[in-house]
Structures are given as structure tokens and as C-alpha cells.
N, C-alpha and C. Protein backbone atom coordinates (compact mmCIF):
# COMPACT_ATOMS: atom_id res chain seq x y z
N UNK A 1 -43.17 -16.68 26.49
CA UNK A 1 -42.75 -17.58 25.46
C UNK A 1 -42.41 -16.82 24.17
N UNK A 2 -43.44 -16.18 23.53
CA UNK A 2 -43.01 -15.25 22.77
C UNK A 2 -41.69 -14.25 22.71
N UNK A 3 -41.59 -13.99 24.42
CA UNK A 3 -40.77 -12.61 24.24
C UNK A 3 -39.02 -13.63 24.11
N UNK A 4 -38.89 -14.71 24.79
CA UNK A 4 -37.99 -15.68 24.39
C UNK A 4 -37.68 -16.14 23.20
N UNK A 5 -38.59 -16.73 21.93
CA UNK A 5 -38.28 -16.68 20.71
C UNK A 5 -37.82 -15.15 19.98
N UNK A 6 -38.30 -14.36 20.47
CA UNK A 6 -37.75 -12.88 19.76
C UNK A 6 -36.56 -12.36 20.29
N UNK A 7 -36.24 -12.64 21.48
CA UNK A 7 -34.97 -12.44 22.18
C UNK A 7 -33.92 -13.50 21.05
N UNK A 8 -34.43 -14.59 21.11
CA UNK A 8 -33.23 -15.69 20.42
C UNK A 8 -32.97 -15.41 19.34
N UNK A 9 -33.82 -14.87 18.48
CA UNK A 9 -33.85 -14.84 17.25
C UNK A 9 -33.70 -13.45 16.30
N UNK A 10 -33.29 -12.35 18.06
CA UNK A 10 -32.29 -11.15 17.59
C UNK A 10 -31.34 -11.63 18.00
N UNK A 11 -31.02 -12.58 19.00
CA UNK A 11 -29.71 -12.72 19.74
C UNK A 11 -28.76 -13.56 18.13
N UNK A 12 -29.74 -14.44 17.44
CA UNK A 12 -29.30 -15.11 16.18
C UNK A 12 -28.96 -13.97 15.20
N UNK A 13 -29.56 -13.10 15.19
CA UNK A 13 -29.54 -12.21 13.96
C UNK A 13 -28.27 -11.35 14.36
N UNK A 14 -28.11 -11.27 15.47
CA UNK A 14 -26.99 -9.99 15.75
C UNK A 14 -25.41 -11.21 15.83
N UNK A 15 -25.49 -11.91 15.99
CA UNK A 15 -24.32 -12.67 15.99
C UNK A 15 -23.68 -13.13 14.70
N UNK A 16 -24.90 -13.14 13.62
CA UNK A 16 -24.91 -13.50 12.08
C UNK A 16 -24.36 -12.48 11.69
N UNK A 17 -25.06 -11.01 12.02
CA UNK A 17 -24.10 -9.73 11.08
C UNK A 17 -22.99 -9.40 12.11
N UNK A 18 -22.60 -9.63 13.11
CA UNK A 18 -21.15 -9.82 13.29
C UNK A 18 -20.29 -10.28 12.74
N UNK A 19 -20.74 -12.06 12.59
CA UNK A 19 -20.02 -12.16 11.67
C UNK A 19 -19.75 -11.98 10.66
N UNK A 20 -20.46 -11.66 10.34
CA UNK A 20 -20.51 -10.81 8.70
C UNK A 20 -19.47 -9.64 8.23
N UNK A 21 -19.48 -8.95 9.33
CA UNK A 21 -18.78 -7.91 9.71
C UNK A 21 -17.30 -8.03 9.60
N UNK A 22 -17.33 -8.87 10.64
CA UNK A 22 -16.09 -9.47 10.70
C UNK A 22 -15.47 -9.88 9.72
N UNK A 23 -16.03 -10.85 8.42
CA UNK A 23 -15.49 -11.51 7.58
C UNK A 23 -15.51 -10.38 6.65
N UNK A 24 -15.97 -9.38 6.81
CA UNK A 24 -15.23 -8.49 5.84
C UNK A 24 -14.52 -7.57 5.80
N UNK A 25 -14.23 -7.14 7.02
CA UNK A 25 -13.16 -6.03 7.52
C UNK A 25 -12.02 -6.18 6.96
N UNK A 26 -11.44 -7.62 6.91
CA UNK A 26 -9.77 -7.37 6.17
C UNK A 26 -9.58 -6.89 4.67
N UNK A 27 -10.66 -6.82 3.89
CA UNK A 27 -10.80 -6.66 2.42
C UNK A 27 -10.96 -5.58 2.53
N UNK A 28 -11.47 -4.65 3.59
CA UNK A 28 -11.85 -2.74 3.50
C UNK A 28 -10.98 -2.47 3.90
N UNK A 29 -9.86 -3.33 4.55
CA UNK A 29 -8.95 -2.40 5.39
C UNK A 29 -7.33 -2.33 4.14
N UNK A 30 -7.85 -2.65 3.47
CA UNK A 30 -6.44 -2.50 2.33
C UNK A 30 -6.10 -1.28 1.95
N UNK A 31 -5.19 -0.34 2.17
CA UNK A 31 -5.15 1.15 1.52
C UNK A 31 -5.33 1.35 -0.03
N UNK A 32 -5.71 2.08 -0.33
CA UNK A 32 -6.25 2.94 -1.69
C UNK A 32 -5.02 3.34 -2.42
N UNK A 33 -5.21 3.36 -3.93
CA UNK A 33 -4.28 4.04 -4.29
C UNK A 33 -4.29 5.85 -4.37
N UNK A 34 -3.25 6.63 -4.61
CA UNK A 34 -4.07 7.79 -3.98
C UNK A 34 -3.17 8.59 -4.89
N UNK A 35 -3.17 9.96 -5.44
CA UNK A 35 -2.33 11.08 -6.47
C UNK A 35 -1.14 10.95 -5.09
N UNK A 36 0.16 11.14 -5.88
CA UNK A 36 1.14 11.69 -5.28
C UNK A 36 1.55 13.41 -5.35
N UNK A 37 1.64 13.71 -4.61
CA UNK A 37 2.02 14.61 -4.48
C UNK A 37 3.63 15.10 -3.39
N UNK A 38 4.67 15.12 -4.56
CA UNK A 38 5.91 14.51 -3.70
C UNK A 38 6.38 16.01 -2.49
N UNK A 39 6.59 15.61 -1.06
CA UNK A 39 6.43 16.28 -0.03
C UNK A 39 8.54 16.67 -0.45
N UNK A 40 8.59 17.45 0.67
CA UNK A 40 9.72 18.51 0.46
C UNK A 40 10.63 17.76 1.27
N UNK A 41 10.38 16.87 2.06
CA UNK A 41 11.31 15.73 2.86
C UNK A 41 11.05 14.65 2.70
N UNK A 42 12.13 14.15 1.19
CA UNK A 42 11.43 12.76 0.93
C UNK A 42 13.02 12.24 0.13
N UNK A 43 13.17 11.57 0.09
CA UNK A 43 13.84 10.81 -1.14
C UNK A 43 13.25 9.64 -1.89
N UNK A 44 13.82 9.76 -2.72
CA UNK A 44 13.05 8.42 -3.49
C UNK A 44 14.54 7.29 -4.02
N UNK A 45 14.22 6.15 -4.63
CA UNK A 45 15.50 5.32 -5.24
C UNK A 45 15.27 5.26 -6.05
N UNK A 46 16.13 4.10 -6.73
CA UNK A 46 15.96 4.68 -8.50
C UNK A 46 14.88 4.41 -9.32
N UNK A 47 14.73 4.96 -10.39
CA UNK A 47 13.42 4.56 -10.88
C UNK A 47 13.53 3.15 -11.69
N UNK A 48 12.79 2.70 -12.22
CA UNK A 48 13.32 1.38 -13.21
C UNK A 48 12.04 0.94 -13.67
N UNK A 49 12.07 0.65 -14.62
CA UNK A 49 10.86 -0.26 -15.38
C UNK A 49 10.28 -1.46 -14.75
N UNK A 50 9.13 -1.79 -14.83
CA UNK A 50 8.53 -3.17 -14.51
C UNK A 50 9.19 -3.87 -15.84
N UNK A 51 9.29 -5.71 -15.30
CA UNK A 51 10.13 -6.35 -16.05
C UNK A 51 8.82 -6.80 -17.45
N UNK A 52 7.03 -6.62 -17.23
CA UNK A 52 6.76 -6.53 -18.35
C UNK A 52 6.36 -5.77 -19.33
N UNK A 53 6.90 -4.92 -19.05
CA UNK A 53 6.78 -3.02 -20.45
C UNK A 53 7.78 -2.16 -19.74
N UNK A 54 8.35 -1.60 -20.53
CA UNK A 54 9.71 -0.93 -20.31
C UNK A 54 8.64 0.80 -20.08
N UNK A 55 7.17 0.29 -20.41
CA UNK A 55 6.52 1.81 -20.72
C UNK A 55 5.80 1.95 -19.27
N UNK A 56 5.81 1.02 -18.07
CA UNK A 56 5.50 0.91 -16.66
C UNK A 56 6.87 0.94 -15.84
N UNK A 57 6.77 2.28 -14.86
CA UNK A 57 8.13 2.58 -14.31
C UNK A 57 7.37 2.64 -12.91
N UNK A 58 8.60 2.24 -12.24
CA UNK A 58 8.35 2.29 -10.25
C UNK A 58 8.94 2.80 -9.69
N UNK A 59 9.12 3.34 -8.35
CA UNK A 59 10.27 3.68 -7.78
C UNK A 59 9.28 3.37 -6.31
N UNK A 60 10.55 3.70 -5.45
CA UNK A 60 10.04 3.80 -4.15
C UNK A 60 10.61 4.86 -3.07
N UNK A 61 9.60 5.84 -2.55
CA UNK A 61 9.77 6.98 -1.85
C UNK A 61 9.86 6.45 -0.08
N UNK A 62 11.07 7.25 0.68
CA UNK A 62 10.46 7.65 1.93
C UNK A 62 10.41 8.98 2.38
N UNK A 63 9.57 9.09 2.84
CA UNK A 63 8.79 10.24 3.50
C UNK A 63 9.31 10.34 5.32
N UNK A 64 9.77 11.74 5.64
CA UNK A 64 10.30 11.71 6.50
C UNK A 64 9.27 13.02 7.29
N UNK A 65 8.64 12.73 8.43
CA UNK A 65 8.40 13.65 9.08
C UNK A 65 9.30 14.16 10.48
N UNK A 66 10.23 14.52 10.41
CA UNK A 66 11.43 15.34 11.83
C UNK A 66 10.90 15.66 12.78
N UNK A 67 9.57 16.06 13.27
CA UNK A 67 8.55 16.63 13.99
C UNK A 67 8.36 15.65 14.78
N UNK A 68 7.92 14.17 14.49
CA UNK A 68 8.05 13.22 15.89
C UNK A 68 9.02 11.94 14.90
N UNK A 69 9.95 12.10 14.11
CA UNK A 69 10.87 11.12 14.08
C UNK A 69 10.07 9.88 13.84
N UNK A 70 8.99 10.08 12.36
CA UNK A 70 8.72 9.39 11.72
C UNK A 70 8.93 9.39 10.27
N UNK A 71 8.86 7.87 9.74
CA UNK A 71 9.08 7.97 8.42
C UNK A 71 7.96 7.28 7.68
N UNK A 72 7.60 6.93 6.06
CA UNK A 72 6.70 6.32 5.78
C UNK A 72 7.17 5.91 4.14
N UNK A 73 7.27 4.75 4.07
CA UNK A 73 7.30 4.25 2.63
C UNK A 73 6.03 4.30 1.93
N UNK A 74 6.88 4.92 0.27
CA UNK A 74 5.37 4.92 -0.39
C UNK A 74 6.03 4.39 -2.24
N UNK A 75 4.51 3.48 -2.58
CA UNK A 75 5.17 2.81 -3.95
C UNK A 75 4.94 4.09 -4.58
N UNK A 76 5.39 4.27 -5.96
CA UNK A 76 4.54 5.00 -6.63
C UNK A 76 5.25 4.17 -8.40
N UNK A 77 3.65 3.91 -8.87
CA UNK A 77 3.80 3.49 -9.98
C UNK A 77 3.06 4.76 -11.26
N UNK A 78 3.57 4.56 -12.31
CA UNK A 78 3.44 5.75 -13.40
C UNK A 78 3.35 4.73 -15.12
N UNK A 79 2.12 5.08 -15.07
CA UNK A 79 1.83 3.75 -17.06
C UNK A 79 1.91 5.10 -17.72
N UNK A 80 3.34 4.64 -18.32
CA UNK A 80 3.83 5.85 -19.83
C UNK A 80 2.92 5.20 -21.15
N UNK A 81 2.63 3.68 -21.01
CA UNK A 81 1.81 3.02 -21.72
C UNK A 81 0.56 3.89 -22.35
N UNK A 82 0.14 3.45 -24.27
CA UNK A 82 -1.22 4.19 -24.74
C UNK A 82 -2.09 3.71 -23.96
N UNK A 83 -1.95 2.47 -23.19
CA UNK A 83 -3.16 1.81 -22.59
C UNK A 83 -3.49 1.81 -21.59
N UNK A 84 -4.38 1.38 -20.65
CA UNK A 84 -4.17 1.42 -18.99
C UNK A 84 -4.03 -0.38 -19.02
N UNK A 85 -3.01 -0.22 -17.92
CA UNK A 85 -3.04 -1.71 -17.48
C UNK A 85 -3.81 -1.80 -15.46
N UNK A 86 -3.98 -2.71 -15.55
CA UNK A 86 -4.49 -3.33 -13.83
C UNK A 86 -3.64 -4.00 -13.01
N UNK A 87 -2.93 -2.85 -12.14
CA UNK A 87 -2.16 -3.61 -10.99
C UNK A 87 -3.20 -4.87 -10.33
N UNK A 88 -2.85 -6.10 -10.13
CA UNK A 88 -4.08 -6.86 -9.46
C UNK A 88 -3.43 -7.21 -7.87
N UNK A 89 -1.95 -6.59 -7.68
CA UNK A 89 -1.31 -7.01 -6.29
C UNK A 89 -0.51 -6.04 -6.02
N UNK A 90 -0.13 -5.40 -4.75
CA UNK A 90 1.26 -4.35 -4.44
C UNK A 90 1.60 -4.40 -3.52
N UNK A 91 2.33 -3.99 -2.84
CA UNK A 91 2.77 -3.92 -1.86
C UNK A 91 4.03 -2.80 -1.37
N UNK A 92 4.26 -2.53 -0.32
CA UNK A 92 5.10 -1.58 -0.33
C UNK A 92 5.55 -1.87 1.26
N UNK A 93 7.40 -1.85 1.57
CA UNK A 93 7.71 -2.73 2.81
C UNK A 93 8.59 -1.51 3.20
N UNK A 94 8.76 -1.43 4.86
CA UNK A 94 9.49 -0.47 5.33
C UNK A 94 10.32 -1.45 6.11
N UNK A 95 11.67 -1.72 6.23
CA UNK A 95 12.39 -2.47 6.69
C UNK A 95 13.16 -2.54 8.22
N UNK A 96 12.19 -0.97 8.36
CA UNK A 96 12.72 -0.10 9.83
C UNK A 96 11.70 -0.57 10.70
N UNK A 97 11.21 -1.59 10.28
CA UNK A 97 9.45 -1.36 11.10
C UNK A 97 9.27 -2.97 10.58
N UNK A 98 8.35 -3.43 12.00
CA UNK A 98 8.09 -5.05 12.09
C UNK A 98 7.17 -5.40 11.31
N UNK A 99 5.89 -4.19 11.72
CA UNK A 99 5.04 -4.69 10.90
C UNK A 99 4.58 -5.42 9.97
N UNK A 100 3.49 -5.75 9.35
CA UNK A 100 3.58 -6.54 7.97
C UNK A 100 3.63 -5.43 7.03
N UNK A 101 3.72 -6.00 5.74
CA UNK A 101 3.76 -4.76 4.86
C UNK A 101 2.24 -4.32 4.08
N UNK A 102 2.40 -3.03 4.07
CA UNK A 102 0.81 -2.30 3.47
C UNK A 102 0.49 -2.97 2.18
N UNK A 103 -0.38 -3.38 2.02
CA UNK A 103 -0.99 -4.02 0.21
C UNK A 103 -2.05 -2.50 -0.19
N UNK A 104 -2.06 -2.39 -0.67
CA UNK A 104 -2.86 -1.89 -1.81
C UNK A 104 -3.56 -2.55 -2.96
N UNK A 105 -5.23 -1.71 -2.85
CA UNK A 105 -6.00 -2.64 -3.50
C UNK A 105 -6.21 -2.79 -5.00
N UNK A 106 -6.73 -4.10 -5.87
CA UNK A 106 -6.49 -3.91 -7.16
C UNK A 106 -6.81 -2.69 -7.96
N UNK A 107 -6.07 -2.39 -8.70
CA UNK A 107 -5.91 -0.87 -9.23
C UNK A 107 -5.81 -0.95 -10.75
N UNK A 108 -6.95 -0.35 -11.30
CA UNK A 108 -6.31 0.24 -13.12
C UNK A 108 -5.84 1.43 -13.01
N UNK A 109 -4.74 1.51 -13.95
CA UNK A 109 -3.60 2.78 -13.90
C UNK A 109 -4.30 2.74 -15.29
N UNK A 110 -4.36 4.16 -16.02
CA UNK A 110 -4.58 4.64 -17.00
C UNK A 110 -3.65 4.80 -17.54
N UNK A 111 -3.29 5.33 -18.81
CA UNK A 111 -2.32 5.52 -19.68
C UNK A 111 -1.56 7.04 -19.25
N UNK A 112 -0.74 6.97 -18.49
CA UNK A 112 -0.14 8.49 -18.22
C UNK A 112 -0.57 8.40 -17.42
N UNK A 113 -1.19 8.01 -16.30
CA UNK A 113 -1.38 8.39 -14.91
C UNK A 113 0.00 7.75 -13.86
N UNK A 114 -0.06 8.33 -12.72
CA UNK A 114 0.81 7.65 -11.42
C UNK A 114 -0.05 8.18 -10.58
N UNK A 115 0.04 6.94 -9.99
CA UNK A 115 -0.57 6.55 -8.51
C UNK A 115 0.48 6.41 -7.40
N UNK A 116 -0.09 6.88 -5.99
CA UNK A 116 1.36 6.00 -5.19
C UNK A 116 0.17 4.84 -4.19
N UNK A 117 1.02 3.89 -3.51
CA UNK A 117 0.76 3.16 -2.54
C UNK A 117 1.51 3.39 -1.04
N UNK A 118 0.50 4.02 0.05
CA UNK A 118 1.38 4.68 1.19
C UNK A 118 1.23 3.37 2.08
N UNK A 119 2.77 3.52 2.67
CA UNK A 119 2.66 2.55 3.66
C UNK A 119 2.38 2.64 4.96
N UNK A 120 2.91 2.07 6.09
CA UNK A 120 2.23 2.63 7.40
C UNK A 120 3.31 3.54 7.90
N UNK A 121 3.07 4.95 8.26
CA UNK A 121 3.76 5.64 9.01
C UNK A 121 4.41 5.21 10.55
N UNK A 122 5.64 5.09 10.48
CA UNK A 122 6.22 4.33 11.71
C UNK A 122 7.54 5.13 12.21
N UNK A 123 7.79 5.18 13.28
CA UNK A 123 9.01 5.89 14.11
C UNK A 123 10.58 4.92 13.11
N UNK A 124 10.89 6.06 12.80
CA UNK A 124 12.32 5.37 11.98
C UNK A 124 13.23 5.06 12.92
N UNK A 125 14.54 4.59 12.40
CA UNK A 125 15.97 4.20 13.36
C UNK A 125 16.91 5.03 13.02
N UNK A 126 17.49 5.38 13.91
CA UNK A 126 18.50 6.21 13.71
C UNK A 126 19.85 5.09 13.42
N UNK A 127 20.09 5.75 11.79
CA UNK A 127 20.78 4.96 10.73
C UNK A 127 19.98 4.57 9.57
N UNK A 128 20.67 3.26 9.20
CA UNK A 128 20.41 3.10 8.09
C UNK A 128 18.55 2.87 7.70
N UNK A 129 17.98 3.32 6.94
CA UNK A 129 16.66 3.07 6.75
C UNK A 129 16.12 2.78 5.16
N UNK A 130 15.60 1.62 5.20
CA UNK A 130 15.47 1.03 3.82
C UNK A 130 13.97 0.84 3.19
N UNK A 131 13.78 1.11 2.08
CA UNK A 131 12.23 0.41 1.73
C UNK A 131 12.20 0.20 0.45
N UNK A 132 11.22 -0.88 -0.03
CA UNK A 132 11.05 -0.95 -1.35
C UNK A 132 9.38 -1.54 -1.74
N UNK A 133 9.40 -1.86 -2.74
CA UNK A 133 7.99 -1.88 -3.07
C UNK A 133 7.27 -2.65 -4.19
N UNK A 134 6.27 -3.45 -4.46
CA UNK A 134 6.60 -4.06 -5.69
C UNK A 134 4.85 -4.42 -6.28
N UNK A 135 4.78 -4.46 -7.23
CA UNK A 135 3.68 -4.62 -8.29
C UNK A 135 3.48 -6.16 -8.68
N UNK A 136 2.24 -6.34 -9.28
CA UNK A 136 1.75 -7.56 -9.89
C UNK A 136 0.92 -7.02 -10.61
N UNK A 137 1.75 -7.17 -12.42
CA UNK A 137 0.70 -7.13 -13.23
C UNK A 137 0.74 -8.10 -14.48
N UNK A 138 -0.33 -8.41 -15.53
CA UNK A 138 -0.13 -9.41 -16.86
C UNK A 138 0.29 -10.50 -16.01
N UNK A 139 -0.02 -10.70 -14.64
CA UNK A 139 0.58 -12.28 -14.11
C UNK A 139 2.04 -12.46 -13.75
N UNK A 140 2.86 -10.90 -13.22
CA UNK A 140 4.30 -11.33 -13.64
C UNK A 140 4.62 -10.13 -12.19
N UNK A 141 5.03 -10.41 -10.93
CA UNK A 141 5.09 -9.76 -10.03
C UNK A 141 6.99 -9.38 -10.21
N UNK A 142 7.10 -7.93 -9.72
CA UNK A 142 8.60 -7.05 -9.59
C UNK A 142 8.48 -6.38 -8.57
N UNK A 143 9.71 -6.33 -8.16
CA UNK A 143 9.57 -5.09 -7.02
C UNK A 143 10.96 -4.24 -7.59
N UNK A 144 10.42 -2.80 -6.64
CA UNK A 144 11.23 -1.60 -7.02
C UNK A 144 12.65 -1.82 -6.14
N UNK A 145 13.97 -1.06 -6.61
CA UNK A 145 15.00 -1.39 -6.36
C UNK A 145 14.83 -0.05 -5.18
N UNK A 146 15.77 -0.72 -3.83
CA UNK A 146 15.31 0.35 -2.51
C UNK A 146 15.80 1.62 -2.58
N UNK A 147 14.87 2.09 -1.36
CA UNK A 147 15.20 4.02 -1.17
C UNK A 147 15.79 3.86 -0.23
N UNK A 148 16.78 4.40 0.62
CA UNK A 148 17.73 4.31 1.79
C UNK A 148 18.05 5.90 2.53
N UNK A 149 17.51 5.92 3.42
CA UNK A 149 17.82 7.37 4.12
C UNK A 149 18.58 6.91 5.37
N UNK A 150 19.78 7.30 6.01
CA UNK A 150 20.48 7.66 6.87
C UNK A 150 20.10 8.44 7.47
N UNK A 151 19.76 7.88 8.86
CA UNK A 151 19.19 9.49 9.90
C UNK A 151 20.15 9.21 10.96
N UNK A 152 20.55 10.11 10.76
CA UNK A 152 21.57 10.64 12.51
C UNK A 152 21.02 10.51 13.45
């Protein structure tokens, strides 16, 4: 009798931090913002201001690895701003690829810092290849105007 209530009542306890588990995995699984460091096979598109401070600029990079004929979109935002502001939303979309698009988690940018947001590394198309990327900050969401690589 005993060994039945202690059986049930791990069998209760282990099903509780499952779920537990569970309900929190999609909030850890958001990528980080991370230093850029721009790679030697990359292009980027144009740069342009967020539409609220002309002193917050975006662009959007792809990253090409030739080695297995992958590519990877990445945001990268830069506060020329005295202040730091708080990305509170991002995102960054590869248009070659089904997937959903990578978010990145809420972020304070410091004054003079850039951050990028990497997206998911995915087998490109041979042709046209597009991505872009976009911010939410002060309540007022933009996205970056696209990067486009042509692969033979």
C-alpha cells in the first residue's frame, strides 16, 4: 500500500516537471543576440535607419558557406544613440528557406554598440536569394531593406 502511494505520487511529480519543462522550452529556445564579427563571404544590403531615431541603423547580412552550399541570414542592429535603447522584438527571415523565421530575444543595445541576430543556417537555391530583418523598439516595429545574393 505504501509502496503504491509513493509510486503515484512520483509518477505525479514526474509528469508535473515535464510539464513544466515543456512549457518552457519555447522561451529558451529563442537565439541570443551575439558581437558580429563580419565573415569574408558575406554581403550585406543597404543600411538605413530605424523609422524611430535616425541614430539606430540596420542592415541585413547573408552569410554564405560554399563548403556544403549553405547560407544564413543575420540582422545586425548598431545604437549610434548617447543612450541605450531595448529592442523588445526581432526577427530576421531567409526567403530561400520554409522555415519560420529566427526571433531573437529582448535585447538592450547600449549606446555605440551592434549586435547581430543569426538566423537558421539552411541549404540556399541556386539563384536568386533574399533576406531581410526587422526590429521593435519605443513601440514602433521596421524592418531592414533586403540582402540578395545570386548563386550559380
Amino acid at each position: 500500500m505504501i509502496q503504491r502511494r509513493f509510486r503515484r505520487s512520483l509518477t505525479v511529480a514526474a509528469v508535473a516537471f515535464g510539464a513544466a519543462v515543456m512549457a518552457a522550452a519555447p522561451a529558451s529556445a529563442a537565439p541570443t543576440w551575439q558581437p558580429w564579427v563580419r565573415p569574408g563571404d558575406s554581403v550585406c544590403g543597404p543600411t538605413d535607419h530605424h523609422s524611430v531615431s535616425m541614430k539606430v541603423i540596420f542592415q541585413t547580412c547573408l552569410v554564405v558557406n560554399h563548403s556544403n552550399d549553405t547560407m544564413q541570414p543575420v540582422l545586425l542592429v548598431r545604437n549610434n544613440a548617447t543612450v541605450a535603447i531595448t529592442m523588445t522584438s526581432s526577427y530576421v527571415h531567409s526567403a530561400w528557406h520554409f522555415d519560420p523565421d529566427a526571433h531573437c530575444v529582448e535585447q538592450p543595445l547600449a549606446a555605440g554598440q551592434l549586435l547581430a541576430c543569426y538566423g537558421e543556417t539552411s541549404a540556399y537555391i541556386h539563384g536568386e536569394n533574399v533576406g531581410w530583418g526587422g526590429i521593435t523598439y519605443n513601440g514602433v516595429a521596421d524592418r531592414t531593406q533586403p540582402a540578395t545574393l545570386t548563386m550559380p
